[in-house]
PDB file of N, CA and C in Angstrom:
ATOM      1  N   UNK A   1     -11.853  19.554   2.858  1.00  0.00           N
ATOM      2  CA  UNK A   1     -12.202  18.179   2.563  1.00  0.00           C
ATOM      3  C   UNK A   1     -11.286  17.271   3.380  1.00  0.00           C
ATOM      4  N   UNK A   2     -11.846  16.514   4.442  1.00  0.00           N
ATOM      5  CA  UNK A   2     -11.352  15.555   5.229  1.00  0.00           C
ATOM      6  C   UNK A   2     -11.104  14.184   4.511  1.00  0.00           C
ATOM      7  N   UNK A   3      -9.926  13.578   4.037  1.00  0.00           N
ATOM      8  CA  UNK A   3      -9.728  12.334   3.717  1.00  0.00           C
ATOM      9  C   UNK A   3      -8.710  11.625   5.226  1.00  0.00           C
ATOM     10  N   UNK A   4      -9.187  10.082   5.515  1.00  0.00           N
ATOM     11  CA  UNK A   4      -8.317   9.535   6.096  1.00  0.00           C
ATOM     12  C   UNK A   4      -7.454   8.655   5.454  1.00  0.00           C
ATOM     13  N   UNK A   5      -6.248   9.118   6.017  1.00  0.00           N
ATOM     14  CA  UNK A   5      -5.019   7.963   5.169  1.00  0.00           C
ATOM     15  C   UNK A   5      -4.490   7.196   6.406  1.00  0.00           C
ATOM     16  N   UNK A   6      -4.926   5.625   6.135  1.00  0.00           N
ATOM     17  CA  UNK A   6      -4.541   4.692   6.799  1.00  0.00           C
ATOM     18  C   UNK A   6      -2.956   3.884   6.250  1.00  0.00           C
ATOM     19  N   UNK A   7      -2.060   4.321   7.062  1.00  0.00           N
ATOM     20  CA  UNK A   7      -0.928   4.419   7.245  1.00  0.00           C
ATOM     21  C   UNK A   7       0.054   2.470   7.493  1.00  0.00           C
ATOM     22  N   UNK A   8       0.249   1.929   6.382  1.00  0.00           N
ATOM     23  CA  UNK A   8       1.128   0.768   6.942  1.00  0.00           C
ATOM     24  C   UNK A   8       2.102   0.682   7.812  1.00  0.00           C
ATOM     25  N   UNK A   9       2.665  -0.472   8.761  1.00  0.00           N
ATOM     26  CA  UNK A   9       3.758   0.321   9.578  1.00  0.00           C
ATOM     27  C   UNK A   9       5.122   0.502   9.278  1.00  0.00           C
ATOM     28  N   UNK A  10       5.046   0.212   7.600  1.00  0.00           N
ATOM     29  CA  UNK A  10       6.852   0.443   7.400  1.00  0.00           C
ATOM     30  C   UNK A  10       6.867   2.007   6.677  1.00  0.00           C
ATOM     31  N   UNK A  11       5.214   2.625   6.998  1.00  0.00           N
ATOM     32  CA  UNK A  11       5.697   4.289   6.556  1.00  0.00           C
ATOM     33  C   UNK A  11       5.478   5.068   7.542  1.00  0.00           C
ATOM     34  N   UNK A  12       5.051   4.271   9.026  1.00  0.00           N
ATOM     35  CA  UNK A  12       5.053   5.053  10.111  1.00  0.00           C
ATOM     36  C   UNK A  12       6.024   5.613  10.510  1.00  0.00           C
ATOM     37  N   UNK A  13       7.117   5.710   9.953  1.00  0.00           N
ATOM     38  CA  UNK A  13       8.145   6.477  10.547  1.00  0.00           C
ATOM     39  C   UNK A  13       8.177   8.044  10.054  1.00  0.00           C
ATOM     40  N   UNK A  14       7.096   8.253   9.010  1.00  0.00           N
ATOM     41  CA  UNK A  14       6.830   9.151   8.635  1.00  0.00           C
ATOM     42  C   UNK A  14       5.904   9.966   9.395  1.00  0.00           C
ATOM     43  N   UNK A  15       4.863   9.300   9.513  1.00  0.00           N
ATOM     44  CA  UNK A  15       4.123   9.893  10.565  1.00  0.00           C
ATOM     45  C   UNK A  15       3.734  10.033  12.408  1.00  0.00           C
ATOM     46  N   UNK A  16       5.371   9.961  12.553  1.00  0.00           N
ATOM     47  CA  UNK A  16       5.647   9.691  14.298  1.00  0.00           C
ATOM     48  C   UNK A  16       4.864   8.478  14.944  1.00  0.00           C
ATOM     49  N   UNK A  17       4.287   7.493  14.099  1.00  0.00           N
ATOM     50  CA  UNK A  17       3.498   6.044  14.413  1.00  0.00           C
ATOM     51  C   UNK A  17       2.592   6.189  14.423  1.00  0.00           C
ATOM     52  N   UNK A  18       2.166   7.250  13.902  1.00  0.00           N
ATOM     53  CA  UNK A  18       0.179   7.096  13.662  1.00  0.00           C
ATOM     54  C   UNK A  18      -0.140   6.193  12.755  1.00  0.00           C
ATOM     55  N   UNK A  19      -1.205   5.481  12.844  1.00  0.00           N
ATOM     56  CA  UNK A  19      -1.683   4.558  11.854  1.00  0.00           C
ATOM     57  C   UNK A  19      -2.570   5.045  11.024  1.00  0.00           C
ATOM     58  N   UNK A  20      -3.030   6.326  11.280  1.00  0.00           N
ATOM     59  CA  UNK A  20      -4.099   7.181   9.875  1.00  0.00           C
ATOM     60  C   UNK A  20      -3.885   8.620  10.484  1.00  0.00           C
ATOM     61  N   UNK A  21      -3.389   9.271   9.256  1.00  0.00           N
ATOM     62  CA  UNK A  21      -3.755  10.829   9.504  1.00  0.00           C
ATOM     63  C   UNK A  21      -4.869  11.269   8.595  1.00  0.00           C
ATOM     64  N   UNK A  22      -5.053  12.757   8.668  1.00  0.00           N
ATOM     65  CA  UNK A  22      -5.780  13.166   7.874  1.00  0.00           C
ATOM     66  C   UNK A  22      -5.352  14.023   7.074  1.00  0.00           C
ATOM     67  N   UNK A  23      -5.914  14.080   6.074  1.00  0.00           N
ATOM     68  CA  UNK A  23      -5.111  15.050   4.956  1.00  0.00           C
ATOM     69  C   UNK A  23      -6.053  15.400   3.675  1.00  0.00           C
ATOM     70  N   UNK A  24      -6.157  16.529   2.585  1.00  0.00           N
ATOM     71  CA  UNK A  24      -6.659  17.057   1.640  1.00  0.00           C
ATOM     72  C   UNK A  24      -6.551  16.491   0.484  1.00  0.00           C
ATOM     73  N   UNK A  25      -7.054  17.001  -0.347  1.00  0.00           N
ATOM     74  CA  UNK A  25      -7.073  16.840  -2.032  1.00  0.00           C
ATOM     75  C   UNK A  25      -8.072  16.585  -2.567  1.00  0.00           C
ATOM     76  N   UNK A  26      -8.185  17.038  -3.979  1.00  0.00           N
ATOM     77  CA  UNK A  26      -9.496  16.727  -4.856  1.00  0.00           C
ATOM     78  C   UNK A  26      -8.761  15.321  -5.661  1.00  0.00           C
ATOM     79  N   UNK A  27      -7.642  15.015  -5.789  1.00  0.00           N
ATOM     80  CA  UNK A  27      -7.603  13.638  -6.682  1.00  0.00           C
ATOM     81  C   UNK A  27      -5.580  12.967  -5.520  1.00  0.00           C
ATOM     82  N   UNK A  28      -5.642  11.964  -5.464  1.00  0.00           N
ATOM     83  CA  UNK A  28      -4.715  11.393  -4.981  1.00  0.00           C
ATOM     84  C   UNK A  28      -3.410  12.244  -5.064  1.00  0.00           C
ATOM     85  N   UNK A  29      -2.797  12.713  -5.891  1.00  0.00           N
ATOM     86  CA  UNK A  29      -1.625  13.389  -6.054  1.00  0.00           C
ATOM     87  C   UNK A  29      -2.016  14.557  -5.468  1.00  0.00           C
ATOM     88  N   UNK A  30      -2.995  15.260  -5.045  1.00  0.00           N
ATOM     89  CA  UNK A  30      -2.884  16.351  -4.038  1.00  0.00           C
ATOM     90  C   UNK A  30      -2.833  16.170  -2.917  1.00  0.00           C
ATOM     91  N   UNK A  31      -3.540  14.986  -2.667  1.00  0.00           N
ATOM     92  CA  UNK A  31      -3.609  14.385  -1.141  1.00  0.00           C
ATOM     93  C   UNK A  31      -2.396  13.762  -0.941  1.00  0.00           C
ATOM     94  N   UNK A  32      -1.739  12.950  -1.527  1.00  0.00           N
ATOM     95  CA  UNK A  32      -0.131  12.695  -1.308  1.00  0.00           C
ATOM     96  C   UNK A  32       0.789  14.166  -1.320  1.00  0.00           C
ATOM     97  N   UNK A  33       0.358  15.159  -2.105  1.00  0.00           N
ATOM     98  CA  UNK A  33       1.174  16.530  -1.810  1.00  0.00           C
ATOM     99  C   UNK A  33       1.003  16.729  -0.276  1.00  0.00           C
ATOM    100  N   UNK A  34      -0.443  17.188  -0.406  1.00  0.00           N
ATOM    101  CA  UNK A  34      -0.975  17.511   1.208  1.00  0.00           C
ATOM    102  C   UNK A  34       0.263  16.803   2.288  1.00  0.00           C
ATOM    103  N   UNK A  35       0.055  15.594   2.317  1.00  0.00           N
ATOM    104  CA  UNK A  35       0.865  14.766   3.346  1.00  0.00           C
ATOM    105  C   UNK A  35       2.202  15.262   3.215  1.00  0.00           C
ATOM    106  N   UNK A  36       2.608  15.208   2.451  1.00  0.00           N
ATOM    107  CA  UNK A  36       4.494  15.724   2.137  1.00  0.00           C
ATOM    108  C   UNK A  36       4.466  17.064   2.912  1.00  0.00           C
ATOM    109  N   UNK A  37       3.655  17.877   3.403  1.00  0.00           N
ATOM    110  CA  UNK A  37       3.744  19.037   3.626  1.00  0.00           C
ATOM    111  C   UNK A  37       3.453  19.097   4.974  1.00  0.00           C
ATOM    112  N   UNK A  38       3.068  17.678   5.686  1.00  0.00           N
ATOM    113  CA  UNK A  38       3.392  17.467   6.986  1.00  0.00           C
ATOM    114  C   UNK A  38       4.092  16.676   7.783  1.00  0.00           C
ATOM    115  N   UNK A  39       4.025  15.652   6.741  1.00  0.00           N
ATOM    116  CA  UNK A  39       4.827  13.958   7.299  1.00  0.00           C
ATOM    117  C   UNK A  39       5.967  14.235   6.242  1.00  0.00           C
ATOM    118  N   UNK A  40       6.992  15.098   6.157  1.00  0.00           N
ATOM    119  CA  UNK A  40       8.065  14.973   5.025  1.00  0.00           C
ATOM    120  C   UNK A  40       8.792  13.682   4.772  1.00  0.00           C
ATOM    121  N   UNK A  41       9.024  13.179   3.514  1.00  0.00           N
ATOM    122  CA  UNK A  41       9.371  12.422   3.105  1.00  0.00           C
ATOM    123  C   UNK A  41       8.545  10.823   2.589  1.00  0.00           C
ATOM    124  N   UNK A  42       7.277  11.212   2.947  1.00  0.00           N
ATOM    125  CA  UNK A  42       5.794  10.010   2.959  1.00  0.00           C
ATOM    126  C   UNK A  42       5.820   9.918   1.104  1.00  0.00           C
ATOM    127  N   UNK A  43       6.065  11.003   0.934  1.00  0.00           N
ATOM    128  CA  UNK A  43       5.383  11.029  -0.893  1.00  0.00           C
ATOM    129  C   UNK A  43       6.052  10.020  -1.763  1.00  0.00           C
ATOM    130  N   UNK A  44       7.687  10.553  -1.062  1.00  0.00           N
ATOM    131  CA  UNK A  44       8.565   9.807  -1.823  1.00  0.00           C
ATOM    132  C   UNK A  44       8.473   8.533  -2.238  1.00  0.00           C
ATOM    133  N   UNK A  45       8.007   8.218  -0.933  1.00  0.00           N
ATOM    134  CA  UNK A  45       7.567   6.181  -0.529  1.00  0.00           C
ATOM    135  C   UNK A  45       6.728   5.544  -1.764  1.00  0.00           C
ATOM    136  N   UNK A  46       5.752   6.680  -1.957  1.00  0.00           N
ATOM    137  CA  UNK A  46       4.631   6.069  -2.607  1.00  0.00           C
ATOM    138  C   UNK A  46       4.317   6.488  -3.878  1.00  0.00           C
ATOM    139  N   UNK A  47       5.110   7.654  -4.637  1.00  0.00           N
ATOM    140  CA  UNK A  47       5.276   8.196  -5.750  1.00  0.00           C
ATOM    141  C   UNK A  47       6.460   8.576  -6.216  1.00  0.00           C
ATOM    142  N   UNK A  48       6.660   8.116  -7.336  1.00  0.00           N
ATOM    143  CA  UNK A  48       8.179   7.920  -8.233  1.00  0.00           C
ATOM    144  C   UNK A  48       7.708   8.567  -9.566  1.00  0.00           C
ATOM    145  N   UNK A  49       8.334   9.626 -10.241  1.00  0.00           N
ATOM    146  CA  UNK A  49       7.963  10.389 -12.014  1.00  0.00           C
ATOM    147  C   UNK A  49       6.126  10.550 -11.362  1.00  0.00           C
ATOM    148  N   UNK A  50       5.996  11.026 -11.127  1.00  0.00           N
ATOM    149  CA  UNK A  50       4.495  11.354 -11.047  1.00  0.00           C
ATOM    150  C   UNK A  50       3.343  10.107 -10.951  1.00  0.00           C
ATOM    151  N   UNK A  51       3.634   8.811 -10.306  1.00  0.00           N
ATOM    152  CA  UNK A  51       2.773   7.660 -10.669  1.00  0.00           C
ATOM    153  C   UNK A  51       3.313   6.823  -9.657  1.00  0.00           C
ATOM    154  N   UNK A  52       2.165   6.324  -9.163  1.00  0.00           N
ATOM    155  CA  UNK A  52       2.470   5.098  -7.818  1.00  0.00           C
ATOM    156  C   UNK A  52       3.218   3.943  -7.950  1.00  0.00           C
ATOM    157  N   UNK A  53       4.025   4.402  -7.055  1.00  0.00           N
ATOM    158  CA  UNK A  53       5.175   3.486  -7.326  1.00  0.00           C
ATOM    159  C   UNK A  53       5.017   2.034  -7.314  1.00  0.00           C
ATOM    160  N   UNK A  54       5.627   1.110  -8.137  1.00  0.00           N
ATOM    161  CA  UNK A  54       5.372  -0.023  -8.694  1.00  0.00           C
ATOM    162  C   UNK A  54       4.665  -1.383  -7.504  1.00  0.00           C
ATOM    163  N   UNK A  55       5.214  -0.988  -6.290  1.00  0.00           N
ATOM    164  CA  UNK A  55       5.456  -1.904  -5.390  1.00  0.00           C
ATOM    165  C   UNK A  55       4.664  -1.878  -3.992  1.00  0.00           C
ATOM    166  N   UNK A  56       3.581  -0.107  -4.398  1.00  0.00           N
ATOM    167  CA  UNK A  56       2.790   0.030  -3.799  1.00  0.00           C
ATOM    168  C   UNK A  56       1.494   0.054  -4.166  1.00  0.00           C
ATOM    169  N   UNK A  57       0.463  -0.730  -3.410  1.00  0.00           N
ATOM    170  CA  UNK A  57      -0.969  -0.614  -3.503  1.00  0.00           C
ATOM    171  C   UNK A  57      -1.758   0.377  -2.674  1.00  0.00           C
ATOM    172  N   UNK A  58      -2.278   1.190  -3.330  1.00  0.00           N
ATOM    173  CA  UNK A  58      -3.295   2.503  -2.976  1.00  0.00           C
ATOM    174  C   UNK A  58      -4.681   1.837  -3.664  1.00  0.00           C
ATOM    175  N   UNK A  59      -5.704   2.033  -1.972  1.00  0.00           N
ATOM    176  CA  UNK A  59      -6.766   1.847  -1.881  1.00  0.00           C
ATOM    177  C   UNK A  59      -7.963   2.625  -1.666  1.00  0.00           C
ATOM    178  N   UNK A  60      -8.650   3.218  -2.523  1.00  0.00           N
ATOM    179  CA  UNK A  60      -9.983   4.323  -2.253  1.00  0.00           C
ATOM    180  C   UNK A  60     -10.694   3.499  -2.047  1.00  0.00           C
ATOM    181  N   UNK A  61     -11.376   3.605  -0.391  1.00  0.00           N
ATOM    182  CA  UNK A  61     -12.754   3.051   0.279  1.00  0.00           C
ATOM    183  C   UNK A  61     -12.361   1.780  -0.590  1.00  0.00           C
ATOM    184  N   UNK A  62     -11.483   0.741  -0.040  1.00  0.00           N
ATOM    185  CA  UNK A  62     -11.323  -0.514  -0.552  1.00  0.00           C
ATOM    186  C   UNK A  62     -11.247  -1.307  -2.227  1.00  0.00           C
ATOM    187  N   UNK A  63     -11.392  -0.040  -2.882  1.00  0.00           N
ATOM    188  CA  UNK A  63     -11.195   0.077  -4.276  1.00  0.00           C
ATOM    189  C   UNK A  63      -9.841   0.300  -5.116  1.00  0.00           C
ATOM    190  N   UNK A  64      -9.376  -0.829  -5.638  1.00  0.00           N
ATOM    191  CA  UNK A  64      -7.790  -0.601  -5.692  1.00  0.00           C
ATOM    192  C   UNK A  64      -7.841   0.817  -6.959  1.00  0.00           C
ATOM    193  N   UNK A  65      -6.990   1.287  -7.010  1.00  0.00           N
ATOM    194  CA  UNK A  65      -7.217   2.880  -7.216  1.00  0.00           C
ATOM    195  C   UNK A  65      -6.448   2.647  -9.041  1.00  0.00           C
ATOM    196  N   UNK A  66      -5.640   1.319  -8.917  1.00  0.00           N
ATOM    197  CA  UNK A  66      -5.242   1.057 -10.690  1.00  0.00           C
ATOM    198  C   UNK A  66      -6.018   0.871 -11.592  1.00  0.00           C
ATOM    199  N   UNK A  67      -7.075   0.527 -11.071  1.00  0.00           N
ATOM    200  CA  UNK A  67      -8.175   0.307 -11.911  1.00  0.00           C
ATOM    201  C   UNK A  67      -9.521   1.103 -12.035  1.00  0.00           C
ATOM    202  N   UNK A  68      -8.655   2.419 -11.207  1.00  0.00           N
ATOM    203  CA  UNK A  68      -9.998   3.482 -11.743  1.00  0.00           C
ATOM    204  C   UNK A  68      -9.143   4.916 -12.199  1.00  0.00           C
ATOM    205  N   UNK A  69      -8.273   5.852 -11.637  1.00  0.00           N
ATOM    206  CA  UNK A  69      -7.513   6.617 -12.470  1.00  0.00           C
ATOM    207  C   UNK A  69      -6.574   6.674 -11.842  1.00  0.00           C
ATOM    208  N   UNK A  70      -5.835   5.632 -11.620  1.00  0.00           N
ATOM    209  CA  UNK A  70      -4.556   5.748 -10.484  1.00  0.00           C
ATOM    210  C   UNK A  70      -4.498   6.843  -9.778  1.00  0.00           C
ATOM    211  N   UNK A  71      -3.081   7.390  -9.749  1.00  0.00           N
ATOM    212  CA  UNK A  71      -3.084   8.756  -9.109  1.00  0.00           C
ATOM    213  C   UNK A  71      -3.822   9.885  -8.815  1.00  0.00           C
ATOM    214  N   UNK A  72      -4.620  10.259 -10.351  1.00  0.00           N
ATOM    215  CA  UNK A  72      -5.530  11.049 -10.980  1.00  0.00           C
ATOM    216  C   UNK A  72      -6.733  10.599 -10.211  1.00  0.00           C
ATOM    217  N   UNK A  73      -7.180   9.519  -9.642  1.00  0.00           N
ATOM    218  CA  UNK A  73      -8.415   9.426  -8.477  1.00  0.00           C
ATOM    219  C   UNK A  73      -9.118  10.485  -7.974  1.00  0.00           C
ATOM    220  N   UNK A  74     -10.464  10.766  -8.471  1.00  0.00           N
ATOM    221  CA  UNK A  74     -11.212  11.862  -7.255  1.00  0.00           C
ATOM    222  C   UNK A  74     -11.200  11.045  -6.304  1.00  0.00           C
ATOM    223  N   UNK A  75     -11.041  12.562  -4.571  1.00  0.00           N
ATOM    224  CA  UNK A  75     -11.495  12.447  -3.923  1.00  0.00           C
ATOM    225  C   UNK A  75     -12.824  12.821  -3.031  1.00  0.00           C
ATOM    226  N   UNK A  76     -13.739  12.503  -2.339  1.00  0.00           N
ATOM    227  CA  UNK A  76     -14.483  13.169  -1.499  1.00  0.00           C
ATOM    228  C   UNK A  76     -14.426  13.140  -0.116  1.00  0.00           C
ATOM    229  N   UNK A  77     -15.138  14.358   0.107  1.00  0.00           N
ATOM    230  CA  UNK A  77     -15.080  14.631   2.326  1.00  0.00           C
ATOM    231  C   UNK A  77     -15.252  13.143   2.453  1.00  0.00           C
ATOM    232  N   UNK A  78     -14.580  12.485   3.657  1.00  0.00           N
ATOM    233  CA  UNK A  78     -14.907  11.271   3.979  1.00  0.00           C
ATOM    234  C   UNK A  78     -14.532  10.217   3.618  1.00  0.00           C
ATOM    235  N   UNK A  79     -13.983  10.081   2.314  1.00  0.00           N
ATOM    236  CA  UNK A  79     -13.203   9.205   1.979  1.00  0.00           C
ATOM    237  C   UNK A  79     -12.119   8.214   2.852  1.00  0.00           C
ATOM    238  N   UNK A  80     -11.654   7.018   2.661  1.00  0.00           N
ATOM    239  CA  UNK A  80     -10.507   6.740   3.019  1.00  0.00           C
ATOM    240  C   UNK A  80      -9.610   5.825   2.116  1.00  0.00           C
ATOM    241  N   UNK A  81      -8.533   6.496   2.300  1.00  0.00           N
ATOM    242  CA  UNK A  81      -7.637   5.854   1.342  1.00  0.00           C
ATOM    243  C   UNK A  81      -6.523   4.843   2.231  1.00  0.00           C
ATOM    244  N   UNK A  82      -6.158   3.878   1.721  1.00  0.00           N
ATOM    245  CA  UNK A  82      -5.109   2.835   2.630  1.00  0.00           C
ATOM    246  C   UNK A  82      -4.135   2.747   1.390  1.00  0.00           C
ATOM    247  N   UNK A  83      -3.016   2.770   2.384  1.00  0.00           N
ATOM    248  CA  UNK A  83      -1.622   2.443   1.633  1.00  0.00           C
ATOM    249  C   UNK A  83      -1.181   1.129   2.337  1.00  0.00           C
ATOM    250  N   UNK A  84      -0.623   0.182   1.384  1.00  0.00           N
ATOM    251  CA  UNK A  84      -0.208  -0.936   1.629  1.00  0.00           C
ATOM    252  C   UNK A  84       0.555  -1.583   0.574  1.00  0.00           C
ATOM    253  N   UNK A  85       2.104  -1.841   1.439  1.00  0.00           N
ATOM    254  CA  UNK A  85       3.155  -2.200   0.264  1.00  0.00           C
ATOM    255  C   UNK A  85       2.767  -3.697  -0.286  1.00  0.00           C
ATOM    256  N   UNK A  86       3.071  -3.629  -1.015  1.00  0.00           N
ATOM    257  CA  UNK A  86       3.032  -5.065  -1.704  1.00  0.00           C
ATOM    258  C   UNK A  86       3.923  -5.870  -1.068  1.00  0.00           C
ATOM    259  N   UNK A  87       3.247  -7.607  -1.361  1.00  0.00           N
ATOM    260  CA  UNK A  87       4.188  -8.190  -0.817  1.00  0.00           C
ATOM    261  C   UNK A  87       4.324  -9.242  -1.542  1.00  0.00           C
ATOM    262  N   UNK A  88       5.407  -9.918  -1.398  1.00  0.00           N
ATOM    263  CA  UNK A  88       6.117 -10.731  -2.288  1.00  0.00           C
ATOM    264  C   UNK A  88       6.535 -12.210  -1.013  1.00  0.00           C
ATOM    265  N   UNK A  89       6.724 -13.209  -1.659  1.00  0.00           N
ATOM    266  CA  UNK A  89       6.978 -14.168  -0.647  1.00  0.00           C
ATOM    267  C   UNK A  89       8.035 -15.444  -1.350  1.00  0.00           C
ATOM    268  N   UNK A  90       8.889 -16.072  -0.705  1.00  0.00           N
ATOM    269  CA  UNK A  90       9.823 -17.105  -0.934  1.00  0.00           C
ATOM    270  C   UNK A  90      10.983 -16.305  -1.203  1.00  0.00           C
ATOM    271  N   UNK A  91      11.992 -16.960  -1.928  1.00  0.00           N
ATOM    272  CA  UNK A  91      13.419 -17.128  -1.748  1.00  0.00           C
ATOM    273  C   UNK A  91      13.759 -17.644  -2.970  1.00  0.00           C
ATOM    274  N   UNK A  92      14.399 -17.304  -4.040  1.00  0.00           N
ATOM    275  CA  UNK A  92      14.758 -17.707  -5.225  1.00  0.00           C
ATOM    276  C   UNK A  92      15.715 -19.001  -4.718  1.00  0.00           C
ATOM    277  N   UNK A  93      16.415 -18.856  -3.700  1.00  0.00           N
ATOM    278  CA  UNK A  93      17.504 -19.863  -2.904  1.00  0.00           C
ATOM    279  C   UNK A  93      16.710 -20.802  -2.591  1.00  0.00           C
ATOM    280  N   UNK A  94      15.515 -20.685  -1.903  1.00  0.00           N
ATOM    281  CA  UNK A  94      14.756 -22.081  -1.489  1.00  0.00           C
ATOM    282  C   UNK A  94      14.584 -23.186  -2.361  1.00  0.00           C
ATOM    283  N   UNK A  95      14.864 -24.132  -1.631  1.00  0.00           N
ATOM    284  CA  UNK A  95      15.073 -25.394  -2.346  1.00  0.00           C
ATOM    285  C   UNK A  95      13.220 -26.373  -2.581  1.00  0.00           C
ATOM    286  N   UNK A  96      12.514 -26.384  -3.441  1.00  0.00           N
ATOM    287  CA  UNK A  96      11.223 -27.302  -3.644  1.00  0.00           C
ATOM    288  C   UNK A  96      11.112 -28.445  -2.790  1.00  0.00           C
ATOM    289  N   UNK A  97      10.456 -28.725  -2.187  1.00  0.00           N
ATOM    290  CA  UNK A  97      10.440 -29.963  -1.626  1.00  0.00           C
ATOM    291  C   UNK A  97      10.314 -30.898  -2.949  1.00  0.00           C
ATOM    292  N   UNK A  98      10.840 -32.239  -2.697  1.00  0.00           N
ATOM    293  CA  UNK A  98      10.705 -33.543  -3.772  1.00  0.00           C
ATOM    294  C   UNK A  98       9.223 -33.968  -3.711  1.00  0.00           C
ATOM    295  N   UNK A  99       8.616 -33.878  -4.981  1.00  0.00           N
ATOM    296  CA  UNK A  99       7.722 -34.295  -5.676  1.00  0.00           C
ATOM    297  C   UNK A  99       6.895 -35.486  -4.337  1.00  0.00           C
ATOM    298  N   UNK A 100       5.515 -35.493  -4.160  1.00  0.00           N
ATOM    299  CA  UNK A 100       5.374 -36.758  -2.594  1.00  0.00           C
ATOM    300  C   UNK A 100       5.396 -36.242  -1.497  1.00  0.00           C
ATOM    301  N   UNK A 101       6.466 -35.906  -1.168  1.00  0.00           N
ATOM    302  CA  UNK A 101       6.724 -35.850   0.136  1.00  0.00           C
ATOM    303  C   UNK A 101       5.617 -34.758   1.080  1.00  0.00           C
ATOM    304  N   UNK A 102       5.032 -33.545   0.556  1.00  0.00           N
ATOM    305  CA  UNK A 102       3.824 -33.287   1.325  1.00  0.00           C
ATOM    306  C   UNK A 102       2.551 -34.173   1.477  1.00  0.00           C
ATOM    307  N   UNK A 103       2.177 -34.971   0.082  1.00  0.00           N
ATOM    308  CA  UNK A 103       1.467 -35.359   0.132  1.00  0.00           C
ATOM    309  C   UNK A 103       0.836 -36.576   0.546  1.00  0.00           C
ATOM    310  N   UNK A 104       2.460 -37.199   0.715  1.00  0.00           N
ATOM    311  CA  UNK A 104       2.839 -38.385   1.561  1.00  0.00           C
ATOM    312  C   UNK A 104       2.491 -38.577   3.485  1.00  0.00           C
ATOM    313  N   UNK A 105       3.024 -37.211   3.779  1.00  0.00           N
ATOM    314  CA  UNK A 105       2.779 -36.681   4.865  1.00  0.00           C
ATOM    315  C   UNK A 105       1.190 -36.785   5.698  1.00  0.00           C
ATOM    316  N   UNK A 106       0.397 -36.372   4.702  1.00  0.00           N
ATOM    317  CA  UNK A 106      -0.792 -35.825   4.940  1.00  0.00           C
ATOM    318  C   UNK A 106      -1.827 -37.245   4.796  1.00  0.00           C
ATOM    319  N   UNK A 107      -1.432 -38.295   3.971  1.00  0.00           N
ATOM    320  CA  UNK A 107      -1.743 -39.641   3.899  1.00  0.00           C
ATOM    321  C   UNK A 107      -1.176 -40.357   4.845  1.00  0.00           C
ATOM    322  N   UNK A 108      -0.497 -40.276   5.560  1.00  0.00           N
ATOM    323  CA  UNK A 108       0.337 -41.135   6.924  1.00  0.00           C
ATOM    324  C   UNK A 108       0.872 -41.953   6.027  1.00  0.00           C
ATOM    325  N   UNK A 109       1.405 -42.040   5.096  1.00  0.00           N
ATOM    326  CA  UNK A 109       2.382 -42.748   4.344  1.00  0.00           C
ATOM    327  C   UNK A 109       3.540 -42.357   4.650  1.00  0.00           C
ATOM    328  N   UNK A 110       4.638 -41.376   5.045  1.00  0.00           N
ATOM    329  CA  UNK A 110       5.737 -41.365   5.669  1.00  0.00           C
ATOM    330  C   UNK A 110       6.221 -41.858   6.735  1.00  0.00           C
TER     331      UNK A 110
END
């Protein structure tokens, strides 16, 4: 059973910079085994106690995979699965702009 795993580039270092390999399994945790058994150290990235790690999003054929049996996911020939870390944005340090001032901007009032 051929699955493609489309590869983000902060786990390409796992897979010498390929952006999708191919790899086995009847449900996600075999197919993440599969990979560990060629790209060593890929699993780790993406599985923590047996369950996808908090900070990563796993995608079957564009179907986020939490909302159907996480890990536990069937797979079929043909499938593709995408890994993609989550992302987070700003700066607890960043300072708000003052109340106006974008909207001031955008009115030619500044």
């Amino acid at each position: 059973m051929a699955i493609e795993v489309r590869i983000p580039t902060i786990l390409r270092q796992y897979t010498d910079g390929q952006k999708a390999v191919e790899g086995n399994g009847e449900t996600l945790a075999d197919l993440f085994a599969d990979l560990e058994t060629r790209h060593a150290g890929i699993q780790a990235r993406i599985v923590d106690g047996g369950q996808l790690r908090r900070f990563v999003n796993v995608y079957l054929n564009d179907e986020d995979v939490r909302f159907v049996d996480g890990i536990d996911t069937k797979l079929t020939d043909g499938d593709t699965v995408t890994i993609l870390p989550a992302v987070a944005g700003g700066s607890a340090a960043a300072k708000p702009r003052p109340a106006g001032v974008a909207a001031g901007r955008r009115a030619g009032m500044a």
